[in-house]
Protein backbone atom coordinates (compact mmCIF):
# COMPACT_ATOMS: atom_id res chain seq x y z
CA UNK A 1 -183.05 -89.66 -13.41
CA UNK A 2 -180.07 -92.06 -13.39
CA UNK A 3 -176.99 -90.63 -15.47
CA UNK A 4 -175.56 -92.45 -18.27
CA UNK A 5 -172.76 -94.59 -17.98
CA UNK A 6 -170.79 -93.21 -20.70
CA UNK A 7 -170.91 -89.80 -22.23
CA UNK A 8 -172.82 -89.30 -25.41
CA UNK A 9 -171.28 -89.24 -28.26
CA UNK A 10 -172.92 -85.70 -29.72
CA UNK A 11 -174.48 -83.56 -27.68
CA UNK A 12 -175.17 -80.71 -30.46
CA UNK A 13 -178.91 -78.96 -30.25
CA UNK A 14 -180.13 -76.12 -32.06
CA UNK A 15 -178.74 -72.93 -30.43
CA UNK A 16 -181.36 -70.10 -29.18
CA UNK A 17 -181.17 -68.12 -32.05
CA UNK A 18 -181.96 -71.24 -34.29
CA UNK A 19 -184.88 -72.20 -32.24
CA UNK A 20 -186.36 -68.92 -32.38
CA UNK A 21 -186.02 -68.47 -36.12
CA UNK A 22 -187.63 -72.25 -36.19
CA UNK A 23 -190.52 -71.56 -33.95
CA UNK A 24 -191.28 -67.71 -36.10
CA UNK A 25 -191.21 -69.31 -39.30
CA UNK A 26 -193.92 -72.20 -38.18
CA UNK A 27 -197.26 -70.16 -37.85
CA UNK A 28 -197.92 -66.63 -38.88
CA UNK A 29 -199.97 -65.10 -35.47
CA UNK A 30 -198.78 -64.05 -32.13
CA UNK A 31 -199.93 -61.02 -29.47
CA UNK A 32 -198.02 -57.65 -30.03
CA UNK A 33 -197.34 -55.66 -26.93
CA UNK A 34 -197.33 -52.20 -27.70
CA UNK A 35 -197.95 -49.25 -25.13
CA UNK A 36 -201.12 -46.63 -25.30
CA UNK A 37 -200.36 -42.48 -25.56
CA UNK A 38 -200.90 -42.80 -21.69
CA UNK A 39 -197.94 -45.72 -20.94
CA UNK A 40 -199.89 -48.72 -20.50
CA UNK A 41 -198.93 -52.06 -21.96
CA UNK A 42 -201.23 -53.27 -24.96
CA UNK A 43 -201.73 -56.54 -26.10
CA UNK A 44 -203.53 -57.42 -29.85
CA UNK A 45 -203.58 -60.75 -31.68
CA UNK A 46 -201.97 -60.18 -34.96
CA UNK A 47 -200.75 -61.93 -37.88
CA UNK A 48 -197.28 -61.63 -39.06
CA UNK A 49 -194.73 -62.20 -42.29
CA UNK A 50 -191.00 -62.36 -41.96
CA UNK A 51 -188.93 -60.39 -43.96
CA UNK A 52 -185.15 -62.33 -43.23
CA UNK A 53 -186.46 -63.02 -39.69
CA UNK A 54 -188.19 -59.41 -39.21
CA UNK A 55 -191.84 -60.01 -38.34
CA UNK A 56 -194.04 -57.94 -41.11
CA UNK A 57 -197.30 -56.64 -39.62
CA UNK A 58 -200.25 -55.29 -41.53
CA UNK A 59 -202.39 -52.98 -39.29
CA UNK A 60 -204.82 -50.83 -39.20
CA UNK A 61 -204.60 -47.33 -38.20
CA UNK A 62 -208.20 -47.55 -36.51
CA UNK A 63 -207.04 -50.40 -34.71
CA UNK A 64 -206.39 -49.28 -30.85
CA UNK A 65 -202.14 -51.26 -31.39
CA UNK A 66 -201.94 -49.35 -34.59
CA UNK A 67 -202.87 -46.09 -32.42
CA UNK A 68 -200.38 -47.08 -30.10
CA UNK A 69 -197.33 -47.95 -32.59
CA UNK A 70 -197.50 -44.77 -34.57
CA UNK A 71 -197.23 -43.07 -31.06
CA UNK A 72 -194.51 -44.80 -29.52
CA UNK A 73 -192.20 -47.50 -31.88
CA UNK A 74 -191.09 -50.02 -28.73
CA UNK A 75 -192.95 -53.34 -29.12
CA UNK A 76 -192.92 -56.73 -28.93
CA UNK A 77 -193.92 -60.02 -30.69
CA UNK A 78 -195.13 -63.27 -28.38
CA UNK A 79 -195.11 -66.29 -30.58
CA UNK A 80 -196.38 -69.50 -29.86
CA UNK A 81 -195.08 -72.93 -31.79
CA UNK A 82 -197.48 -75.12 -33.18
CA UNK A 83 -197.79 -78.26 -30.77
CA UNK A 84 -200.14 -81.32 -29.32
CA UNK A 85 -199.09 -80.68 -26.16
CA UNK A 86 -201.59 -80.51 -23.55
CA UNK A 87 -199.75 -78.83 -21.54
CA UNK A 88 -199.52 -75.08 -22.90
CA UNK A 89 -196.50 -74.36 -21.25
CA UNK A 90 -194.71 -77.53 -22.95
CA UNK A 91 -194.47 -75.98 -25.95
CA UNK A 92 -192.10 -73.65 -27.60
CA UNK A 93 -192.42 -70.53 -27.53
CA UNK A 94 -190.42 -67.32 -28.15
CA UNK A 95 -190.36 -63.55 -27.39
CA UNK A 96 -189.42 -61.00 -30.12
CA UNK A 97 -188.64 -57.42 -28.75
CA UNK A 98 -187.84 -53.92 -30.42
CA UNK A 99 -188.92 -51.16 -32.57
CA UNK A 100 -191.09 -50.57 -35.50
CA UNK A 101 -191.11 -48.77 -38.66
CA UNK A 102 -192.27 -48.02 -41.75
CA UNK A 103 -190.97 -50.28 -44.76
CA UNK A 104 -189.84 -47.86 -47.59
CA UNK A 105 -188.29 -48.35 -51.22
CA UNK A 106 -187.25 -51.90 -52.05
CA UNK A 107 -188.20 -52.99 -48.59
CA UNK A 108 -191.57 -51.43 -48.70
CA UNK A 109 -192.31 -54.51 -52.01
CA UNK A 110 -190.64 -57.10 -50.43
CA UNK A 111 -192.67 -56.63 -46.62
CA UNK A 112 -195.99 -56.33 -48.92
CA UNK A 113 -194.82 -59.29 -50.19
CA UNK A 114 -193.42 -61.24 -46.96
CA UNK A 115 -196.73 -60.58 -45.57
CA UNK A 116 -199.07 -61.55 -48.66
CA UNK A 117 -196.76 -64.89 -48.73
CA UNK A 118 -197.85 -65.88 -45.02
CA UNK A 119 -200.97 -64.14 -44.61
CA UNK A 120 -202.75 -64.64 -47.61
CA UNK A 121 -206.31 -63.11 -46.54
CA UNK A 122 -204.29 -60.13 -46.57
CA UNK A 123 -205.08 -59.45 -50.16
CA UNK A 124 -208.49 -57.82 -49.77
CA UNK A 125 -207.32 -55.25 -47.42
CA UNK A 126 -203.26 -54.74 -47.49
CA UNK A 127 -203.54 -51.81 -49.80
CA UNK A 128 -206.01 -50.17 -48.61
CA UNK A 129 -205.54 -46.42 -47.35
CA UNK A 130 -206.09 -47.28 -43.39
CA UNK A 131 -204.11 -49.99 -43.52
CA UNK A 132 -199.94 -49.49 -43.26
CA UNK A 133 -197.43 -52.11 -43.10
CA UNK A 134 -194.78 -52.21 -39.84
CA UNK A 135 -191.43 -54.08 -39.65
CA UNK A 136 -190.32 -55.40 -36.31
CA UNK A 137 -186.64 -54.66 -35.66
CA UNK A 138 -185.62 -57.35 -33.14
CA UNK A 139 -183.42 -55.79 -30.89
CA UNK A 140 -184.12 -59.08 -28.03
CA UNK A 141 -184.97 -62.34 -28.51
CA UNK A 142 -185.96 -64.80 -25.52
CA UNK A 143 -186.65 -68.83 -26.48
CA UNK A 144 -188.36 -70.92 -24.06
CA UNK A 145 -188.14 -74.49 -24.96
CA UNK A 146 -191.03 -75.93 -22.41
CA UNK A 147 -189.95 -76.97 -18.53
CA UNK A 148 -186.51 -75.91 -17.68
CA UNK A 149 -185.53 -74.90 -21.61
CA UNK A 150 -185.05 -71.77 -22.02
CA UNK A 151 -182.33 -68.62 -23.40
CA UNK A 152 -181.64 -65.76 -25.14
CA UNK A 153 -180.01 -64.67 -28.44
CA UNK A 154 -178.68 -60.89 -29.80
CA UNK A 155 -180.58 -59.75 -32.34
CA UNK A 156 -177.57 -60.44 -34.56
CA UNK A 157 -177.47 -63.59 -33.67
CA UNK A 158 -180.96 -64.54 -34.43
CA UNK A 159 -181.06 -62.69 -38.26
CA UNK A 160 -177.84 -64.60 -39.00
CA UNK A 161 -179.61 -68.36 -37.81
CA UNK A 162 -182.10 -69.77 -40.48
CA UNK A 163 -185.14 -71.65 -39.73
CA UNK A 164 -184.57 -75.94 -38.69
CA UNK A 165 -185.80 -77.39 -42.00
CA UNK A 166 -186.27 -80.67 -40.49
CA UNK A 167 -188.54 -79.38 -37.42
CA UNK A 168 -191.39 -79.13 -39.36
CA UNK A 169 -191.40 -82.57 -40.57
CA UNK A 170 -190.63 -83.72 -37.62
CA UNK A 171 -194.22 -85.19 -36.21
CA UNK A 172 -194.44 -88.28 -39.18
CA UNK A 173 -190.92 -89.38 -38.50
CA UNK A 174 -191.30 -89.63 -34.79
CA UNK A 175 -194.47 -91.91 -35.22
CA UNK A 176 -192.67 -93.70 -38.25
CA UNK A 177 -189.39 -94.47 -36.09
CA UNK A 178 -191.65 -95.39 -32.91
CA UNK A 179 -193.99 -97.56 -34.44
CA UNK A 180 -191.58 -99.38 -37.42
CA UNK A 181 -187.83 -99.01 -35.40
CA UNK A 182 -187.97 -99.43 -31.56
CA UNK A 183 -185.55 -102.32 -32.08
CA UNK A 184 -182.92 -99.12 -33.83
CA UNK A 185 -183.98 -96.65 -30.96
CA UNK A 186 -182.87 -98.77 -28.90
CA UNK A 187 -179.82 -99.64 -29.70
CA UNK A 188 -178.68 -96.04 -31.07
CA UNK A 189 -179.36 -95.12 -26.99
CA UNK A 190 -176.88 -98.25 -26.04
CA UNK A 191 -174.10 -97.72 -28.54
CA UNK A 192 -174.37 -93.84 -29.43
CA UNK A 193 -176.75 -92.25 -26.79
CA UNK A 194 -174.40 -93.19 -23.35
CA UNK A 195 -177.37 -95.91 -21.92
CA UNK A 196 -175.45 -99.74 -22.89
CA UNK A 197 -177.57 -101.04 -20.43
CA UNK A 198 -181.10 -99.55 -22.31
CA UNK A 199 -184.15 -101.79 -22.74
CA UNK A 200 -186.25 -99.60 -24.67
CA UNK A 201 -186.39 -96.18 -26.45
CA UNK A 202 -188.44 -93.63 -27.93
CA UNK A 203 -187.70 -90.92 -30.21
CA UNK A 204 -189.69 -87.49 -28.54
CA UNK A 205 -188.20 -84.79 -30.85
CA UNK A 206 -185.88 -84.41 -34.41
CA UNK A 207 -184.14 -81.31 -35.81
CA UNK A 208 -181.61 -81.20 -38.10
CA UNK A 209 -178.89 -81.93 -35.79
CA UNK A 210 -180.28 -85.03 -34.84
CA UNK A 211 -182.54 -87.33 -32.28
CA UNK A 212 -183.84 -86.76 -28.68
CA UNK A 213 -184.65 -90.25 -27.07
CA UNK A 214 -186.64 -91.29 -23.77
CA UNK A 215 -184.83 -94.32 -22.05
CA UNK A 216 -186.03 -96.99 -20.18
CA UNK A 217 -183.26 -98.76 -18.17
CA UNK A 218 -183.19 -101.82 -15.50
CA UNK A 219 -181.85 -99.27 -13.26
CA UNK A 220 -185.07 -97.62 -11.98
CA UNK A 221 -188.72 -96.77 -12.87
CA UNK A 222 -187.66 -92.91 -14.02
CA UNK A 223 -187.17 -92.82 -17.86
CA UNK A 224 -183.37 -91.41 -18.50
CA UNK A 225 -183.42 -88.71 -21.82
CA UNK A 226 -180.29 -88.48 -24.14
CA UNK A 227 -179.51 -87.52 -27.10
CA UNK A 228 -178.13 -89.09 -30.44
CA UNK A 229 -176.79 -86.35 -33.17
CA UNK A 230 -176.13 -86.99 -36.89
CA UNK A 231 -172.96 -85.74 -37.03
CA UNK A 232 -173.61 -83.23 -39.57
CA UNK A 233 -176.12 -80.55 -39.78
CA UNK A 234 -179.36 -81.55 -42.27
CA UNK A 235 -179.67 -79.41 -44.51
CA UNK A 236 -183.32 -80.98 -46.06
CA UNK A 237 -185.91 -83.18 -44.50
CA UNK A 238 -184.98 -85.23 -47.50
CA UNK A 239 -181.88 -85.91 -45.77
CA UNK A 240 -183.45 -87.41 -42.65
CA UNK A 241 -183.98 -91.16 -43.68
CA UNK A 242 -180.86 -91.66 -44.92
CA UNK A 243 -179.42 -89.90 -41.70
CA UNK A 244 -181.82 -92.15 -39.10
CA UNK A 245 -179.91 -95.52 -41.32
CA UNK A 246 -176.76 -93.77 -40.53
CA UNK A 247 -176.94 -93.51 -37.26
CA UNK A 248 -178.99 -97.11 -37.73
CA UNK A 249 -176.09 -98.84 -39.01
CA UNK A 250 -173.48 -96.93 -36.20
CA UNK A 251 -175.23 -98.36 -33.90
CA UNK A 252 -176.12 -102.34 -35.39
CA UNK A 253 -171.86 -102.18 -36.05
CA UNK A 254 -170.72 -101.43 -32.84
């Protein structure tokens, strides 16, 4: 991959912690990992709520993980992102370790709640007397991004980051900007993204910080990748056309 000519202009991505809260708040299964009275690792396919980042399970004491949590508390959440790759191990996905316990009080509503929000089949059996709601207390959180992507975050770290609202949206605008703006991609990767001599570009992911870009240059077959950032951190995905004729008009000016 040939290196840009000049540095690009903002660099900013999404730490770990961000990712992670992006990636649990975008589907609502995963496979615990619990361990069995004897030691050995368990995994179940489980849905899952979030109480401020906490995953919120609903499980049943019959069920051979629910055996295993109310024996020993240490478990852990494997989620996987949403994606069209067809590669599995493209996508995003994120590891969620710690211990479990009981909701009580206040927090006992609002994980019945948390759960019934994301998991809404939940209804016909949540209160029933085999059934018992769990709360995850992340403890360690590992992100993997896809291919040579990947870190961790402290627990604190990861409670304190809020989900990308942009992410989710993110699929229309890429084929919008592709298919209506090539002409802008391009010449945001010239004048913003570090690539003045790019030919041609396409937009491959969004958050709220801004745009990842595949580069085609004179310079060699191999696409280059930068990235173009808004400046700002989105805080809508109503924000994100008038931030892609920002960045538009950056680039048109210079």
């Amino acid at each position: 991959m040939p290196p840009p000519l000049t540095s690009v202009v903002d660099e900013t991505r999404p730490s770990a912690a961000e990712e992670a809260r992006t990636i649990a708040a975008s589907t609502n299964t995963g496979v615990l990992a619990s361990l069995t009275t004897s030691g050995d690792p368990w995994a179940s396919f489980v849905t899952y709520g979030l109480l401020d980042g906490a995953p919120v399970l609903c499980v049943s004491h019959m069920a051979e993980h629910g055996r295993n949590l109310a024996h020993d508390h240490r478990a852990s959440l494997a989620i996987v992102a949403p994606t069209t790759e067809t590669d599995p191990l493209a996508s995003g996905r994120i590891t969620l370790a710690g211990v479990v316990e009981h909701p009580v009080g206040d927090e006992l509503a609002a994980a019945r709640e948390a759960h019934l929000e994301a998991v809404a089949a939940a209804k016909y059996y949540i209160d029933y007397s085999d059934f018992a709601l769990w709360v995850l207390r992340v403890q360690r959180v590992r992100w993997v991004g896809g291919y040579g992507r990947m870190d961790s975050a402290t627990a604190a770290a990861y409670c304190a980051a809020t989900p990308d609202p942009v992410r989710p949206h993110a699929a229309g605008a890429i084929a919008h900007l592709n298919a209506d703006h090539a002409d802008s991609l391009a010449a945001m990767a010239r004048v913003l993204g570090g690539y003045p001599d790019a030919t041609a570009a396409v937009c491959t992911g969004i958050d709220r910080y801004g745009l990842d870009l595949r580069v085609s240059t004179p310079r060699g077959p191999a696409a280059a990748y930068t990235r173009v950032g808004f400046g700002r951190a989105l805080d809508s995905a109503d924000e994100l056309r008038s931030a892609t004729v920002e960045l538009t008009a950056q680039a048109r000016k210079s």
